[in-house]
Protein backbone atom coordinates (compact mmCIF):
# COMPACT_ATOMS: atom_id res chain seq x y z
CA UNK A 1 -31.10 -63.06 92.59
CA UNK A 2 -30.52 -60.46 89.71
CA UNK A 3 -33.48 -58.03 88.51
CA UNK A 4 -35.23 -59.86 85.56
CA UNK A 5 -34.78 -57.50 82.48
CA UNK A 6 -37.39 -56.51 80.00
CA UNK A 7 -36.90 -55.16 76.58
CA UNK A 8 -39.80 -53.43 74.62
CA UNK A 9 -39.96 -54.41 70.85
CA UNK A 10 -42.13 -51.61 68.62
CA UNK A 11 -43.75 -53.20 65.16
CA UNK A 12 -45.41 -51.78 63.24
CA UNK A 13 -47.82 -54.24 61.63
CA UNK A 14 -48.68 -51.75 59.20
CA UNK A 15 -45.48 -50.41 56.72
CA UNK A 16 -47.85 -48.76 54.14
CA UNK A 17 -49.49 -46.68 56.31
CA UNK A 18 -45.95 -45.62 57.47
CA UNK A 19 -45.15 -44.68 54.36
CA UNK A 20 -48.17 -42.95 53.39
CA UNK A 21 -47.64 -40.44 56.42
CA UNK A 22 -44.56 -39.46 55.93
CA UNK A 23 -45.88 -38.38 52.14
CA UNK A 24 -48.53 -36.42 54.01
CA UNK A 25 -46.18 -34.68 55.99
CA UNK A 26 -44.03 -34.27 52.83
CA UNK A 27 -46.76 -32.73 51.24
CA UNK A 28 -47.39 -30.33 54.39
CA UNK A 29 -44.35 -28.87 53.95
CA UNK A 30 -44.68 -28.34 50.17
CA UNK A 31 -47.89 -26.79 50.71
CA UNK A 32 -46.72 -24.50 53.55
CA UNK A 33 -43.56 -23.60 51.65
CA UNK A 34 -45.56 -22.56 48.36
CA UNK A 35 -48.38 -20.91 50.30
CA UNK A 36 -45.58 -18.58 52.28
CA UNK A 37 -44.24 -18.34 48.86
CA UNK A 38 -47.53 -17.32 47.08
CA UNK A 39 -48.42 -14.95 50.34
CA UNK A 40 -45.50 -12.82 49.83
CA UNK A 41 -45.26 -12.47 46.54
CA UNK A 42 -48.80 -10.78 46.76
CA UNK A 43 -47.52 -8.76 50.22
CA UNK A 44 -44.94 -7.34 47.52
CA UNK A 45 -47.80 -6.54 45.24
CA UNK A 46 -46.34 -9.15 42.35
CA UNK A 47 -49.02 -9.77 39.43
CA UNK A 48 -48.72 -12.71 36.90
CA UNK A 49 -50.20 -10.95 34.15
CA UNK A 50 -48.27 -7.66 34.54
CA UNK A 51 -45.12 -9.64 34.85
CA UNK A 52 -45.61 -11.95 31.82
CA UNK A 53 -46.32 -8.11 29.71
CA UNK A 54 -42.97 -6.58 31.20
CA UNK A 55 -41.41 -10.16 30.03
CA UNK A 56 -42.51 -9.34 26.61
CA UNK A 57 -42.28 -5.39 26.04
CA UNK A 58 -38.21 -6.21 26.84
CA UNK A 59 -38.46 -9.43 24.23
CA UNK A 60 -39.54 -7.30 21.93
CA UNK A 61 -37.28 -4.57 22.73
CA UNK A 62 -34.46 -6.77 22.57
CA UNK A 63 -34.95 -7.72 19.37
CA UNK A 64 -35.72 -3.86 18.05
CA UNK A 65 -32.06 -3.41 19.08
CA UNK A 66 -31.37 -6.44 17.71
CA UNK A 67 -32.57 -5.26 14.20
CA UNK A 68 -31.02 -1.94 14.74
CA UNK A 69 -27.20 -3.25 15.04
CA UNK A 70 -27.61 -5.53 12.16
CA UNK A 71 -28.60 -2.40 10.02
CA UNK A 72 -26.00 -0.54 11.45
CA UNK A 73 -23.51 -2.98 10.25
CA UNK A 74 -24.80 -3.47 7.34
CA UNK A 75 -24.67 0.38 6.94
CA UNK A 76 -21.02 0.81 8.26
CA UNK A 77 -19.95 -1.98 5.48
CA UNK A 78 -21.48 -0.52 2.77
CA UNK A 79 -20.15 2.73 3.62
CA UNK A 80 -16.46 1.61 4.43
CA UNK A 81 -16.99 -0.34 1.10
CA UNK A 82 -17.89 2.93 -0.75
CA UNK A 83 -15.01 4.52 0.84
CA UNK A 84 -12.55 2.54 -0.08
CA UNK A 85 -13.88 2.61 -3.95
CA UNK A 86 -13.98 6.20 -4.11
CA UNK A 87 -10.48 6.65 -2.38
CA UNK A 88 -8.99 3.62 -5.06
CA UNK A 89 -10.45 5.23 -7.82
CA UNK A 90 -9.31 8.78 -6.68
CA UNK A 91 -5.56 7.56 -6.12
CA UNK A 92 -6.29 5.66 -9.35
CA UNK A 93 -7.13 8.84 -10.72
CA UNK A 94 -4.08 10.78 -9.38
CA UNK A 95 -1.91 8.09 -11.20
CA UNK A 96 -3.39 8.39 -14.56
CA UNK A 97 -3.34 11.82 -14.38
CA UNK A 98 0.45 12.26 -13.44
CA UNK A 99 1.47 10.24 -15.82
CA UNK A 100 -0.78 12.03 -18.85
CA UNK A 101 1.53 14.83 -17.61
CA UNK A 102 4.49 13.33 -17.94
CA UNK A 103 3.59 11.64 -21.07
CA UNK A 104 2.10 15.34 -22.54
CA UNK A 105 5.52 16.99 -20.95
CA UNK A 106 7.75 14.43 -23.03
CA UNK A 107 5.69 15.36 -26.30
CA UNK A 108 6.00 19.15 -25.62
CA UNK A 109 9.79 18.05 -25.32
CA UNK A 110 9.82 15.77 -28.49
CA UNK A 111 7.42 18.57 -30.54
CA UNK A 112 10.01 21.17 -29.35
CA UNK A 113 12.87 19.15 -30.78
CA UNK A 114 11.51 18.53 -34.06
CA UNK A 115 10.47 21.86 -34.79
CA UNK A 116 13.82 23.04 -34.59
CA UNK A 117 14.99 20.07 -36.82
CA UNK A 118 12.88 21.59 -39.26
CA UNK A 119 12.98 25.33 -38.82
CA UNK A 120 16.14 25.50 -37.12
CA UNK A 121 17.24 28.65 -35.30
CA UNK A 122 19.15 31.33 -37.08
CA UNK A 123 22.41 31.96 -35.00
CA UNK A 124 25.84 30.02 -33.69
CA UNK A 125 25.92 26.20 -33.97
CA UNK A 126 25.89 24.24 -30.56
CA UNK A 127 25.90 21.21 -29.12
CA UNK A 128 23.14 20.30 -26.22
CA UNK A 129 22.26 17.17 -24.03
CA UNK A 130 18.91 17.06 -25.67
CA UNK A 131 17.69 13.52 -22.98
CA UNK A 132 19.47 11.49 -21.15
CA UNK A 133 17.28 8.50 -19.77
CA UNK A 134 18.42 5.36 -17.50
CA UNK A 135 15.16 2.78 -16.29
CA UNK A 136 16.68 -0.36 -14.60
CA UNK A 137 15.82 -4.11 -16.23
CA UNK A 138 14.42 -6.98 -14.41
CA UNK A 139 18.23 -8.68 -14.40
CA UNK A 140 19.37 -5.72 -11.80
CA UNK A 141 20.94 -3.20 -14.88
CA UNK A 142 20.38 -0.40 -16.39
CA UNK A 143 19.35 0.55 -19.45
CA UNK A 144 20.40 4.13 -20.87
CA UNK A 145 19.67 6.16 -23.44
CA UNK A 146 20.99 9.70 -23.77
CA UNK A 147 20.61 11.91 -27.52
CA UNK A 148 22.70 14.43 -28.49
CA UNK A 149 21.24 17.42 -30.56
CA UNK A 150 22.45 19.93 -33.10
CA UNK A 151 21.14 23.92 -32.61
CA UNK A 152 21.37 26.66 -34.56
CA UNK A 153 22.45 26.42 -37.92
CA UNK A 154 22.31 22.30 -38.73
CA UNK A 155 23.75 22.45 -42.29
CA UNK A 156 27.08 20.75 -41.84
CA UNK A 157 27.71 17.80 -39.36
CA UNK A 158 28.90 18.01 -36.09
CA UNK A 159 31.85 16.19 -35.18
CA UNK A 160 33.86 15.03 -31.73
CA UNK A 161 33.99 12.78 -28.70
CA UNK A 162 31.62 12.11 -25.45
CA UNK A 163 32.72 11.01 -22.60
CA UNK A 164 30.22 9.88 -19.61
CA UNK A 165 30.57 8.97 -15.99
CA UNK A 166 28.51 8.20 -13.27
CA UNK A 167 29.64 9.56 -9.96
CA UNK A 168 29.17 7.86 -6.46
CA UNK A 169 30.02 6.05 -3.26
CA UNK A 170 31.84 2.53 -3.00
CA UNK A 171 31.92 1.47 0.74
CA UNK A 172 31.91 4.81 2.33
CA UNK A 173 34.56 5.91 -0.96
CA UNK A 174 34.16 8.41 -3.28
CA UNK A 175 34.11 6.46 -7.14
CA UNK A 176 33.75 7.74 -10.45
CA UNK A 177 33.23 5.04 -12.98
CA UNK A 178 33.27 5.62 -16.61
CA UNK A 179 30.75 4.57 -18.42
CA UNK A 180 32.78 2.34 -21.26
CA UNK A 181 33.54 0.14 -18.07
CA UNK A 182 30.13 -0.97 -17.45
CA UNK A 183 28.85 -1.19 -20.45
CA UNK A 184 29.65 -3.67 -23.02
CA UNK A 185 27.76 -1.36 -25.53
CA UNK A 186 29.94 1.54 -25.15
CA UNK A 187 33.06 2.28 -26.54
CA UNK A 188 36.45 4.28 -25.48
CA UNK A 189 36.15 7.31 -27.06
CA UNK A 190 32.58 7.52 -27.64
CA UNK A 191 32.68 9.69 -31.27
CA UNK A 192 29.80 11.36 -32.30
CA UNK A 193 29.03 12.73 -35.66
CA UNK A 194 25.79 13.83 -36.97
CA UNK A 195 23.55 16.94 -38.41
CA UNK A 196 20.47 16.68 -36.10
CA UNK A 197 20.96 14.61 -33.68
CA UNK A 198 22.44 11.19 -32.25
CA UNK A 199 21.60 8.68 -29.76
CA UNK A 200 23.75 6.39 -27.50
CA UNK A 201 21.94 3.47 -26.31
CA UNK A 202 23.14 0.49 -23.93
CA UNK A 203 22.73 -1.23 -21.10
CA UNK A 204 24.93 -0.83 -17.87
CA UNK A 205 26.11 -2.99 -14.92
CA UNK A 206 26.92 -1.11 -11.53
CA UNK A 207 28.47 -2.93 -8.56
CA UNK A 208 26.69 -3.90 -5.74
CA UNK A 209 27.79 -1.73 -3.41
CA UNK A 210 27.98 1.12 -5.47
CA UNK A 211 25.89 4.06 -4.98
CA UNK A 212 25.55 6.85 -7.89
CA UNK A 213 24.62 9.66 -7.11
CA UNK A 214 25.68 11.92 -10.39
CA UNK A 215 25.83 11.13 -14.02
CA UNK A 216 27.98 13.55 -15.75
CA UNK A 217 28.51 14.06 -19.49
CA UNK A 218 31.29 16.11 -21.38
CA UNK A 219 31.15 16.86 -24.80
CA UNK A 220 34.29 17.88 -27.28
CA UNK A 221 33.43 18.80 -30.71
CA UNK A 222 36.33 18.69 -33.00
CA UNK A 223 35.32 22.31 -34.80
CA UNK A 224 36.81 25.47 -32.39
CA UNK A 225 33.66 27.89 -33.11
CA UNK A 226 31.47 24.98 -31.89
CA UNK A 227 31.53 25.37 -27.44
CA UNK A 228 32.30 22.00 -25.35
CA UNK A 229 29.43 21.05 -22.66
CA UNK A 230 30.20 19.55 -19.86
CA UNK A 231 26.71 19.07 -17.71
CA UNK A 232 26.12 17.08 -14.62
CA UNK A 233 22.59 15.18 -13.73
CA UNK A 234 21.35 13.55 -10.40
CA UNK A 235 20.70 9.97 -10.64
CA UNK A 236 17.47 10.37 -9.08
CA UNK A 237 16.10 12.52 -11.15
CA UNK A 238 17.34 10.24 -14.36
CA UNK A 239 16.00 6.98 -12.74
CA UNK A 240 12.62 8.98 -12.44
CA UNK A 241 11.98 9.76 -15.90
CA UNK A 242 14.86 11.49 -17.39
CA UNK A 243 16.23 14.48 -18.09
């Protein structure tokens, strides 16, 4: 006959009082955890009040700093601002006061000229280069002016030929092109014939790949006591203002 078998069967007749002591031991724990919390932040000598101070003194230093870097911007702005006015206005300046040079050069020039138209100097007749100026137009030529002069004795006309060129490099090649072949404004010869002065005034079409580098100018009077010129000007010192 087998051993009769018994089985023990726990209820608890009860659930809420289950439940309500686990919560008490819940709230054991909580309470040990915050008193061992509490105890050592006292064993390390931490105060409330003295901590929410600290918490403020760096608030307020924070925002000291704060202030500080906005008015150091605002500072560094204004002063690159200033900066930049002053050194605009000085190269502003610079520019204005070059070309009042220039421009006050070109009237000592002009002032020079006329004078002698009207008290001309005693001595030999000759002819001079008295400007030649080339400025290039929007369409990729250049316009050119260049006046001829009388000096010395202007009583009787002056007579005879010019003949121009403009000197430079074609793909790596020396060229010389005259100036009656780039200019529809110019004729071949160019005669001259006045008692002051003359101008010759056109406009002039270089190739593409040219390069000048040298205008030069020969003049021929027809009378023998009267001395031929022949004068040679860079192109970069032309295209800059003139000669």
């Amino acid at each position: 006959m087998k051993p009769l078998q018994t089985r023990t069967i726990i209820t608890i007749q009860q659930p809420r009082l289950w439940l309500l002591s686990l919560l008490g031991i819940l709230c054991i724990i909580v309470l040990l955890v915050w008193f061992s919390f509490e105890y050592g932040r006292s064993v390390a000598g931490y105060n409330s009040s003295d901590s929410d101070a600290y918490i403020e003194q760096l608030q307020a230093q924070l925002e000291e700093s704060q202030a500080e870097i906005i008015e150091s911007n605002r500072r560094a702005t204004m002063l690159e601002r200033n900066s930049r006015i002053d050194d605009d206005a000085s190269v502003q300046l610079k520019e204005t006061l070059a070309q009042v040079q220039n421009e006050a050069l070109e009237l000592r020039k002009e002032l020079s000229f006329y004078k002698s138209i009207v008290a001309p100097e005693q001595g030999n007749r000759s002819i001079a280069i008295q400007t030649i100026q080339i400025k290039q137009n929007e369409e990729g030529g250049y316009h050119y002016k260049i006046m001829v002069s009388q000096r010395g004795r202007n009583d009787r006309f002056a007579r005879g030929t010019m003949d121009v060129s403009i000197e430079g490099v074609n793909k790596g090649q020396p060229v010389t092109l005259k100036l009656s072949e780039v200019s529809n404004d110019t004729k071949k010869p160019m005669k001259f014939g006045f008692k002051y002065f003359q101008n010759f005034e056109g406009v002039m079409t270089l190739p593409a790949s040219f390069l000048p580098d040298v205008v030069r100018v020969k003049v021929t009077p027809k009378a023998g006591k009267i001395k031929a010129i022949d004068e040679q000007f860079a192109w970069s010192d032309l295209t800059a203002g003139g000669a």
